[in-house]
Protein backbone atom coordinates (compact mmCIF):
# COMPACT_ATOMS: atom_id res chain seq x y z
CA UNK A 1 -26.52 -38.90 65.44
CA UNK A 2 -25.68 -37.74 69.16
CA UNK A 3 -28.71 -36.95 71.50
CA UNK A 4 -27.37 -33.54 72.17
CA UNK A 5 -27.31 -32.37 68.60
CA UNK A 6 -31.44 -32.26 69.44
CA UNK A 7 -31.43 -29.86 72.56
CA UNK A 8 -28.49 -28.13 70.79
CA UNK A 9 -31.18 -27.79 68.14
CA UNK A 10 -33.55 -26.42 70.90
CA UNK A 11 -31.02 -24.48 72.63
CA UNK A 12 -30.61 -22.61 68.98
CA UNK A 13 -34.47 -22.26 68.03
CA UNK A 14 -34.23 -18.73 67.04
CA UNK A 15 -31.60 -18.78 65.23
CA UNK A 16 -32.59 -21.94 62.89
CA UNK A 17 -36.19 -20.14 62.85
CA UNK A 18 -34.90 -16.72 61.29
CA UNK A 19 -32.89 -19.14 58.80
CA UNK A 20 -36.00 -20.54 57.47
CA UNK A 21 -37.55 -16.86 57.84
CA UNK A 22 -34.99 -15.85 55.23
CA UNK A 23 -35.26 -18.88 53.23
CA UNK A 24 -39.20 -17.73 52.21
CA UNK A 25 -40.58 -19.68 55.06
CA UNK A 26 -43.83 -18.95 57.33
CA UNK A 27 -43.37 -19.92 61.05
CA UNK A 28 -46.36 -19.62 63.22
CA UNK A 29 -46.26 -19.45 66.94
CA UNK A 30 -48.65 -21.55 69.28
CA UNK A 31 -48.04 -22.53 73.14
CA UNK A 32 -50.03 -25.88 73.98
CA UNK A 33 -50.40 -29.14 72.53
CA UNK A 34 -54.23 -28.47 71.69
CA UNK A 35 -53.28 -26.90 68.63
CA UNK A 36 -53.83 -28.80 65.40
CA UNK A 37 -50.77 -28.19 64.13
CA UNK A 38 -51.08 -30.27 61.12
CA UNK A 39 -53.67 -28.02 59.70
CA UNK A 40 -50.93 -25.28 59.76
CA UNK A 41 -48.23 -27.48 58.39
CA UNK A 42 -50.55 -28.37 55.58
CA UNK A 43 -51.02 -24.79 54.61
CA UNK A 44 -46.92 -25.04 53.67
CA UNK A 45 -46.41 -23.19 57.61
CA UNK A 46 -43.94 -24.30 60.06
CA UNK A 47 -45.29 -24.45 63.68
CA UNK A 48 -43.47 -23.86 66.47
CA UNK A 49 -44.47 -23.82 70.07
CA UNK A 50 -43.66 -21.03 72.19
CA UNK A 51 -41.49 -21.55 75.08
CA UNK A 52 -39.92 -19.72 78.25
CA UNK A 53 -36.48 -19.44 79.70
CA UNK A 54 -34.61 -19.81 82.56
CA UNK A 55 -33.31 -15.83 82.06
CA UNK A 56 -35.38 -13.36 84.75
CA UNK A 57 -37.94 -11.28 83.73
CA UNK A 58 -37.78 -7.86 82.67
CA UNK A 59 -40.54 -6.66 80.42
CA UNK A 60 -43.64 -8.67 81.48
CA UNK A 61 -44.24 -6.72 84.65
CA UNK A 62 -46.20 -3.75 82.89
CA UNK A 63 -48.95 -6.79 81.38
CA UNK A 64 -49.01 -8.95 83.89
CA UNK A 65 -48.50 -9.54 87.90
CA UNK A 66 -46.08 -11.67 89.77
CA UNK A 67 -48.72 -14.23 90.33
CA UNK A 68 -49.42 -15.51 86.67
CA UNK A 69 -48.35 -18.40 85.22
CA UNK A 70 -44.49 -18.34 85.14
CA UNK A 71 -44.57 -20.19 81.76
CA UNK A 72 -46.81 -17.46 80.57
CA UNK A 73 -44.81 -14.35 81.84
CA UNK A 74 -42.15 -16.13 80.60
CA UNK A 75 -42.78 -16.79 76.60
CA UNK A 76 -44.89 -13.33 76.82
CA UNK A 77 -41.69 -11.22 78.09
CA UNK A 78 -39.18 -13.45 75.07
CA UNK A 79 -41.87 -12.35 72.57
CA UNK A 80 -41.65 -8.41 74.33
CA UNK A 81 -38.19 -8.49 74.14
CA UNK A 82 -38.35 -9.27 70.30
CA UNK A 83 -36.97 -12.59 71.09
CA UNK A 84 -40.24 -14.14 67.87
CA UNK A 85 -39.67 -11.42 66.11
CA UNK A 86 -39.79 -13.93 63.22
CA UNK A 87 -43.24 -15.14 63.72
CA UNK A 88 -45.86 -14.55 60.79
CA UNK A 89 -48.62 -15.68 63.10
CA UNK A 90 -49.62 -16.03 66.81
CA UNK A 91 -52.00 -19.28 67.72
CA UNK A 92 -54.07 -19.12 70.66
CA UNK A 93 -56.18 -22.00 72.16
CA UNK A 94 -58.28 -22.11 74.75
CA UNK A 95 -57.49 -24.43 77.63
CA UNK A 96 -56.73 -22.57 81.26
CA UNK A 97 -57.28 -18.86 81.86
CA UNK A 98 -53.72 -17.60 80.47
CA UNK A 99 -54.61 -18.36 76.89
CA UNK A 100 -58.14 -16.36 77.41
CA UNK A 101 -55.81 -13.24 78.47
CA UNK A 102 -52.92 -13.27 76.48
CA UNK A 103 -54.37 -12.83 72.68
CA UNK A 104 -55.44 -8.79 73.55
CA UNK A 105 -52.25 -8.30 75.35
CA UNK A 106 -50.29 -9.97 72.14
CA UNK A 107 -52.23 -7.62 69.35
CA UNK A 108 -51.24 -4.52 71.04
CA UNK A 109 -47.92 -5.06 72.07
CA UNK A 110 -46.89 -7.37 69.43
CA UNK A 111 -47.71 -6.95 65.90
CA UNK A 112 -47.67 -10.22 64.55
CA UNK A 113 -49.33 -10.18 61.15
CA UNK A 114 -51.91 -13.35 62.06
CA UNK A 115 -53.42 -14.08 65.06
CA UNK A 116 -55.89 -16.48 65.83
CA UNK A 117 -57.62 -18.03 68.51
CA UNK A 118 -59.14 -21.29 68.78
CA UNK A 119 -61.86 -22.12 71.58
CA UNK A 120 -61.56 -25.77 72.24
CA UNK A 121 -64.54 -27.59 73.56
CA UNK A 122 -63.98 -28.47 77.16
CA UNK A 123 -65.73 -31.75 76.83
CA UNK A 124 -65.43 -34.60 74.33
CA UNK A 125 -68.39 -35.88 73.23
CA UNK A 126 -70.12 -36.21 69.92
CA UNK A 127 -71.72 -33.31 70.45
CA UNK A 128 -68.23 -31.00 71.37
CA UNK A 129 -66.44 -33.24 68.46
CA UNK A 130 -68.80 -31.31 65.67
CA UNK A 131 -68.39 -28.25 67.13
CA UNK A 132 -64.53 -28.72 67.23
CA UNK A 133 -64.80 -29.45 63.20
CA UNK A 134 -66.46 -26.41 62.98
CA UNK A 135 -64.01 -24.50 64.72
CA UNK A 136 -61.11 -26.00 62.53
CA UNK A 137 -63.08 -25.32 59.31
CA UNK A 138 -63.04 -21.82 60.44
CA UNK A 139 -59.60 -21.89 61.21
CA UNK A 140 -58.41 -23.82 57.70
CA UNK A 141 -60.49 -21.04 55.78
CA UNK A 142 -58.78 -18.30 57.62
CA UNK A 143 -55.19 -19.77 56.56
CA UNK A 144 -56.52 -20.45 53.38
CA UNK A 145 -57.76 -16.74 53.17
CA UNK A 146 -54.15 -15.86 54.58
CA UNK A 147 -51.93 -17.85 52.29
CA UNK A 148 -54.25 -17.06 49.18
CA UNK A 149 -53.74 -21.05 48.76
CA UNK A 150 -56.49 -24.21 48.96
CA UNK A 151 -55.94 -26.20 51.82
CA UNK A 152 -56.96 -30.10 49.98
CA UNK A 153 -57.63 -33.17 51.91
CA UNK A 154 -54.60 -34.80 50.44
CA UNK A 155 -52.66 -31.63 52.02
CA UNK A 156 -54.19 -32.70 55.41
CA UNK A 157 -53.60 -36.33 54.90
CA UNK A 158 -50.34 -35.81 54.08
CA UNK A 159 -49.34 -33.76 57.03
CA UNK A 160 -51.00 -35.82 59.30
CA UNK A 161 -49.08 -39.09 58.21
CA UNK A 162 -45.58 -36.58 58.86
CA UNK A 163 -47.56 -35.95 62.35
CA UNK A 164 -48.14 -39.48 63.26
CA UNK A 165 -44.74 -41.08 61.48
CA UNK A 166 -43.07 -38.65 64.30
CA UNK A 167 -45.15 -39.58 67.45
CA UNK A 168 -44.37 -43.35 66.29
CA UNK A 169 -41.02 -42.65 66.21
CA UNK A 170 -40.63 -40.99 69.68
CA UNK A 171 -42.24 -44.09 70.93
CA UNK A 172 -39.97 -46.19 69.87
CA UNK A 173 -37.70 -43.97 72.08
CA UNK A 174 -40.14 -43.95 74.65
CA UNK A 175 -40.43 -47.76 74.25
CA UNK A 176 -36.17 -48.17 75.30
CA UNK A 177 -37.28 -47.04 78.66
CA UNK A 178 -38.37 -50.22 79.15
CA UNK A 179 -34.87 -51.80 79.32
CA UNK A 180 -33.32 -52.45 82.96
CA UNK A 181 -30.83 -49.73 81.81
CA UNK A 182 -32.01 -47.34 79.58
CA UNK A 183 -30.09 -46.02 76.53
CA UNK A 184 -30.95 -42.25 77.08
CA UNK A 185 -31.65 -40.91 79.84
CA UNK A 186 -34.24 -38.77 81.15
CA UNK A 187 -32.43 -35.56 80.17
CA UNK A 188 -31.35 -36.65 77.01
CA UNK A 189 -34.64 -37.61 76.09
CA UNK A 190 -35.87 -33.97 76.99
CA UNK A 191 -34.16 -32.51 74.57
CA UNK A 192 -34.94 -34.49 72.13
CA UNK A 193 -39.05 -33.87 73.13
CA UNK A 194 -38.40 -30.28 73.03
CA UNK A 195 -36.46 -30.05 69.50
CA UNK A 196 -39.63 -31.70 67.80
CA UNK A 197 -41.82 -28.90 69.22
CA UNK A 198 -39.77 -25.86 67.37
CA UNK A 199 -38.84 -27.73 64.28
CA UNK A 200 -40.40 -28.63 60.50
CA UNK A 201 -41.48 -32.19 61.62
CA UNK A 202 -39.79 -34.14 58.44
CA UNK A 203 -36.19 -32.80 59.87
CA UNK A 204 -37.01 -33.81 63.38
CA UNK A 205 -38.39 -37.79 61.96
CA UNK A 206 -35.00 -37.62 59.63
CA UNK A 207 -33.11 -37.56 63.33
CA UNK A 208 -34.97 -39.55 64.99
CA UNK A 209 -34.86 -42.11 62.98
CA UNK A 210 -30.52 -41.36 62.60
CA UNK A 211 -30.60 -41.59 66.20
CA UNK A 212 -32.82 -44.97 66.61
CA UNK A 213 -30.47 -46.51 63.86
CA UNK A 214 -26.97 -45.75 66.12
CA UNK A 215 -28.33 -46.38 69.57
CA UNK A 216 -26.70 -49.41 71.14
CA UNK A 217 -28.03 -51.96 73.81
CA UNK A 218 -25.80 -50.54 76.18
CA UNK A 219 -27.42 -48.60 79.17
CA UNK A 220 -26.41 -45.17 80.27
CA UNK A 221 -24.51 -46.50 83.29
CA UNK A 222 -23.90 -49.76 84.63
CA UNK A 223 -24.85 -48.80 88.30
CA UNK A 224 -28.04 -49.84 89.74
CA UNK A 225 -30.50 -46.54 90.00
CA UNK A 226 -34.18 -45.87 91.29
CA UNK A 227 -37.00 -46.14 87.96
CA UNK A 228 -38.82 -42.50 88.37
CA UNK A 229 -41.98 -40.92 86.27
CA UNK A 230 -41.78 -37.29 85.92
CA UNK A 231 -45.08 -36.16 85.88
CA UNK A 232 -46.77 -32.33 85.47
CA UNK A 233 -46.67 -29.28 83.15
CA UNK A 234 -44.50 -27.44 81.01
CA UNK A 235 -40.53 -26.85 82.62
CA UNK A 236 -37.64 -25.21 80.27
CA UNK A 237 -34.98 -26.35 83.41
CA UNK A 238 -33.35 -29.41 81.63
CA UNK A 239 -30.79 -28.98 84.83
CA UNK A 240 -34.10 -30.01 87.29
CA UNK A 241 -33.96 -33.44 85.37
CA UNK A 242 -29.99 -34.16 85.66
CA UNK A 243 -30.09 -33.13 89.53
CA UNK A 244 -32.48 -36.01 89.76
CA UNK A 245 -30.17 -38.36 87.57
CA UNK A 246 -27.29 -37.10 89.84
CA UNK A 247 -29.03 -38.07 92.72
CA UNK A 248 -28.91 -41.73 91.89
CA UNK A 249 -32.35 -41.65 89.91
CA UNK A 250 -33.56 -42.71 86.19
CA UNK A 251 -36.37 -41.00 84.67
CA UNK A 252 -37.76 -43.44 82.66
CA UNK A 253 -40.46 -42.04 81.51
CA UNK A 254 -42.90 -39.28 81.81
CA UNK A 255 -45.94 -37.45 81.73
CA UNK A 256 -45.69 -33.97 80.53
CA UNK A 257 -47.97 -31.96 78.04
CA UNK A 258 -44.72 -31.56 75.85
CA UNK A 259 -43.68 -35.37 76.19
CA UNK A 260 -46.33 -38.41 76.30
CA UNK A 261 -49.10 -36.39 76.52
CA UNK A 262 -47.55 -34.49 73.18
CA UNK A 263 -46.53 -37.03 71.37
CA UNK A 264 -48.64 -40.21 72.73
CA UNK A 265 -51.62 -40.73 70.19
CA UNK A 266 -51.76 -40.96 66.54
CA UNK A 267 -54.82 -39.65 63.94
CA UNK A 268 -56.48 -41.71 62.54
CA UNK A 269 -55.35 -41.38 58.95
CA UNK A 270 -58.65 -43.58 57.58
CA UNK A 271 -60.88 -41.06 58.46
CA UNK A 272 -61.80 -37.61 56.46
CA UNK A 273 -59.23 -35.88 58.08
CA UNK A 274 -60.80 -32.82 60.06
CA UNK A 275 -63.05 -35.10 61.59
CA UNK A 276 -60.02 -37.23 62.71
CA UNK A 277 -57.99 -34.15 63.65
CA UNK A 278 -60.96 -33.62 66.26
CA UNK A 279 -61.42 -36.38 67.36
CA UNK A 280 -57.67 -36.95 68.14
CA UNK A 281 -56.85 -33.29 69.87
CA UNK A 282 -60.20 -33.74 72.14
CA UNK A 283 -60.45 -37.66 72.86
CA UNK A 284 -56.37 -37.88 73.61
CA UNK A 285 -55.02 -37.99 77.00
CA UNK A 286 -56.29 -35.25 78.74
CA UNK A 287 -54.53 -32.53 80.36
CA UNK A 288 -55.55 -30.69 83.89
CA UNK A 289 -57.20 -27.95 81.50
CA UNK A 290 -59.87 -30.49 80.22
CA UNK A 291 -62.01 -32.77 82.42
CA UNK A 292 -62.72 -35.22 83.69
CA UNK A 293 -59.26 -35.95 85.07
CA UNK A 294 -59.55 -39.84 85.06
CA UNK A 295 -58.38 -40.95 81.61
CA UNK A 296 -55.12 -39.11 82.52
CA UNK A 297 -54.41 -40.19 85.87
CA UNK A 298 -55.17 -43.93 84.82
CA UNK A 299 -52.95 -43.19 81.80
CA UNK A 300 -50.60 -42.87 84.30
CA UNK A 301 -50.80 -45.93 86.71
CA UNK A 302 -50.91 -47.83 83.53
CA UNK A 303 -47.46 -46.56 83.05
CA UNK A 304 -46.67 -46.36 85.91
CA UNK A 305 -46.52 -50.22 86.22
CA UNK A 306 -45.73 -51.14 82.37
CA UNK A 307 -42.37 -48.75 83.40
CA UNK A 308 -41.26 -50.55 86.41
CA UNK A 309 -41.54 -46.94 88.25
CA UNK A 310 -40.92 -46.98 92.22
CA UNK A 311 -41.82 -43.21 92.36
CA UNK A 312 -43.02 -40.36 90.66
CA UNK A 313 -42.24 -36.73 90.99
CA UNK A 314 -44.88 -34.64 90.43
CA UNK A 315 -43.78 -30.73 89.08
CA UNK A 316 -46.08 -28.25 88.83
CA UNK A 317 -45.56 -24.64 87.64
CA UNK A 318 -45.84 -22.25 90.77
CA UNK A 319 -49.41 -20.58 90.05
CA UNK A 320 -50.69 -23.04 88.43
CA UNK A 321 -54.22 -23.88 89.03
CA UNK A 322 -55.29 -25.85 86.80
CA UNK A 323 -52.35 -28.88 87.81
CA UNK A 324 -52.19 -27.97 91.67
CA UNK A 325 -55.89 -28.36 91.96
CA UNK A 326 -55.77 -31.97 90.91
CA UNK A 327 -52.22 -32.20 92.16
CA UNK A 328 -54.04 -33.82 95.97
CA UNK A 329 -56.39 -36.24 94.46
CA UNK A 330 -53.44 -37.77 91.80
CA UNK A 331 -50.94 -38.03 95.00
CA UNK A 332 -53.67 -40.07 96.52
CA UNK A 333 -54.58 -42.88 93.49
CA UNK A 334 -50.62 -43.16 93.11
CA UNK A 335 -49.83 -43.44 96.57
CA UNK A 336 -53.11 -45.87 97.22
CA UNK A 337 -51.00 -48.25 94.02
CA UNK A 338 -47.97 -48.25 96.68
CA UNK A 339 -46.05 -45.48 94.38
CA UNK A 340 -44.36 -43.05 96.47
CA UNK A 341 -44.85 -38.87 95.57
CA UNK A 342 -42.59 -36.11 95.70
CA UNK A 343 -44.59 -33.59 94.98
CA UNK A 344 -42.58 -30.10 93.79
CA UNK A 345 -43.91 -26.96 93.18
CA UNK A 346 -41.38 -24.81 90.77
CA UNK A 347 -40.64 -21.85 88.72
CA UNK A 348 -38.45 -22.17 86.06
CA UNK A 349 -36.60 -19.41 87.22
CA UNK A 350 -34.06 -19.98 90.42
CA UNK A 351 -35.41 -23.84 91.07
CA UNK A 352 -31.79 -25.95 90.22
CA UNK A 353 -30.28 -24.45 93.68
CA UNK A 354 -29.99 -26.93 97.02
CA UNK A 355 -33.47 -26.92 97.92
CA UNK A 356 -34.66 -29.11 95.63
CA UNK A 357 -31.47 -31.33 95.60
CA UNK A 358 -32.04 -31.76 98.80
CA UNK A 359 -35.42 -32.90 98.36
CA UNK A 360 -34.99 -35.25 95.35
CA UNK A 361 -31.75 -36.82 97.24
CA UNK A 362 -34.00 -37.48 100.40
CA UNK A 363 -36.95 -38.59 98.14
CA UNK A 364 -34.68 -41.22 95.90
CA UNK A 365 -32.70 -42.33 99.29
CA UNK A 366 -36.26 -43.37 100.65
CA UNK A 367 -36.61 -45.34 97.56
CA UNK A 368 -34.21 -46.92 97.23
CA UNK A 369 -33.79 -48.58 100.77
């Protein structure tokens, strides 16, 4: 097993999406990693998470201005060009202010036969935990009512032991990073995050686990290069990442809501599982949507040292308030724990060009003298 056959897998989500369309499957749509997925893979669904492009925008301008989320305009103008056509159901959970907008804009331009949306306590306390039960008994009776089918505990359990056999195994992946030289590098290991997010998660453990079993010892180069954390939300650019590795640097590991913060904590499968479904989505590393901040950002000096990591770059999506507005006050703790910050703010659109070559060449020569 190759790590490109994953992002070739990515890079081909449609198409392997309509094949399972055809083949009597249900795919649902959802676009952040608050979503209890396994709830919709136990109801016999296949979830996939929405995701942008690096194409320009056409459609989007009529629903939304220039200054929204670029992720959002984005997946919204794919879905407006008929690009999830497939899609038997629409997801929507509340986290920033995008999610809160899109779900009236979706039902009238897009009619996608379910569509739900799921308010996620912004706290997560007892108190918010049996609320969020609530709120996913809700949700398992309206798939229930959908699919005309019983959703059982041993459905649940079952999915979530797929669920968690996956995050273990993209920690063992995450755990090669810890080698002077690497395996995979920071790119290759992208792809392979982003093919678990649009896939049925048994065929993404079955190449995991191919690939763990053919990896050698041997690093991805034999030249000396500067240990970098990526750090920030959602990017589609896979080319941002290999101008950094160009550049002399190795991205060794990261935290992004669709990598560590995706696929970093487990359920617990000993307890009754919609209670442990809660208590994982709302007590795992945060994101900027949720506060308080602190559990993420020490998250993140913690690996930040257990990595070896001389620098982080920081990406955030252009418009994005949630991650700029904390953006200051995480430059600060890093650079107070002697890690240097290159902090970048991006669109996926137009952001490979020399601009920010230039400033990831400058930031990695600093480093490394």
């Amino acid at each position: 097993m190759k790590a490109s056959e994953f992002y070739e897998a990515y890079r081909n989500r449609h198409q392997l999406a309509e094949g399972w369309k055809k083949g009597g499957r249900r795919i649902f749509g959802y676009i952040c990693n608050y979503t209890p997925e396994e709830i919709i893979y136990a109801a016999g669904i296949i979830p996939v998470r929405l995701r942008g492009t690096t194409e320009n925008i056409d459609l989007v301008d009529a629903h939304l201005p220039t200054f929204c989320c670029p992720f959002t305009r984005s997946y919204l103008d794919q879905a407006l060009k008929g690009r999830y056509s497939y899609l038997d159901g629409v997801i929507f959970a509340k986290t920033c202010d995008m999610p809160r907008v899109i779900p009236g804009i979706w039902k009238r331009n897009i009619k996608t036969p379910y569509q739900w949306y799921l308010p996620v306590p912004g706290k997560n306390n007892d108190e918010a935990i049996k609320l969020w039960v609530h709120e996913l008994r809700l949700f398992k009776g309206s798939l229930e009512k959908y699919t005309g089918q019983n959703i059982s505990d041993e459905s649940l359990k079952k999915a979530i032991k797929v669920y968690n056999e996956n995050r273990s195994l993209v920690g063992k992946l995450y755990k090669l990073g810890l080698k002077d030289s690497p395996p995979l590098s920071g790119s290759q290991m992208f792809g392979i995050l982003l093919s678990g997010l649009v896939m049925p998660k048994e065929e993404h453990n079955g190449m995991l686990q191919k690939l763990l079993d053919g990896l050698s010892d041997a690093g991805t180069t034999g030249e000396e290069r500067v240990r970098l954390m990526i750090a920030g939300n959602t990017l589609e650019a896979v080319e941002l990442l290999q101008a950094v590795e160009e550049n002399g640097g190795d991205i060794v590991i990261d935290d992004l809501d669709i990598g560590h913060r995706y696929y970093g904590s487990t359920v617990d499968e000993a307890v009754e599982p919609l209670k442990a479904l809660a208590e994982r989505y709302l007590r795992k590393v945060p994101c900027p949507c949720k506060h308080p901040a602190e559990p993420r950002i020490e998250r993140m000096l913690e690996l930040a040292e257990e990595y070896r990591v001389k620098g982080v770059i920081l990406l955030s999506q252009k418009y994005c308030d949630t991650h700029l507005y904390e953006s200051p006050y995480i430059e600060k703790r890093l650079k107070d724990k002697g890690i240097n910050v290159l902090h970048v703010e991006h669109s996926d659109i137009g952001w490979v060009g020399g601009k920010f070559k230039t400033m990831v060449r400058a930031f990695i020569e600093m480093l490394g003298q």
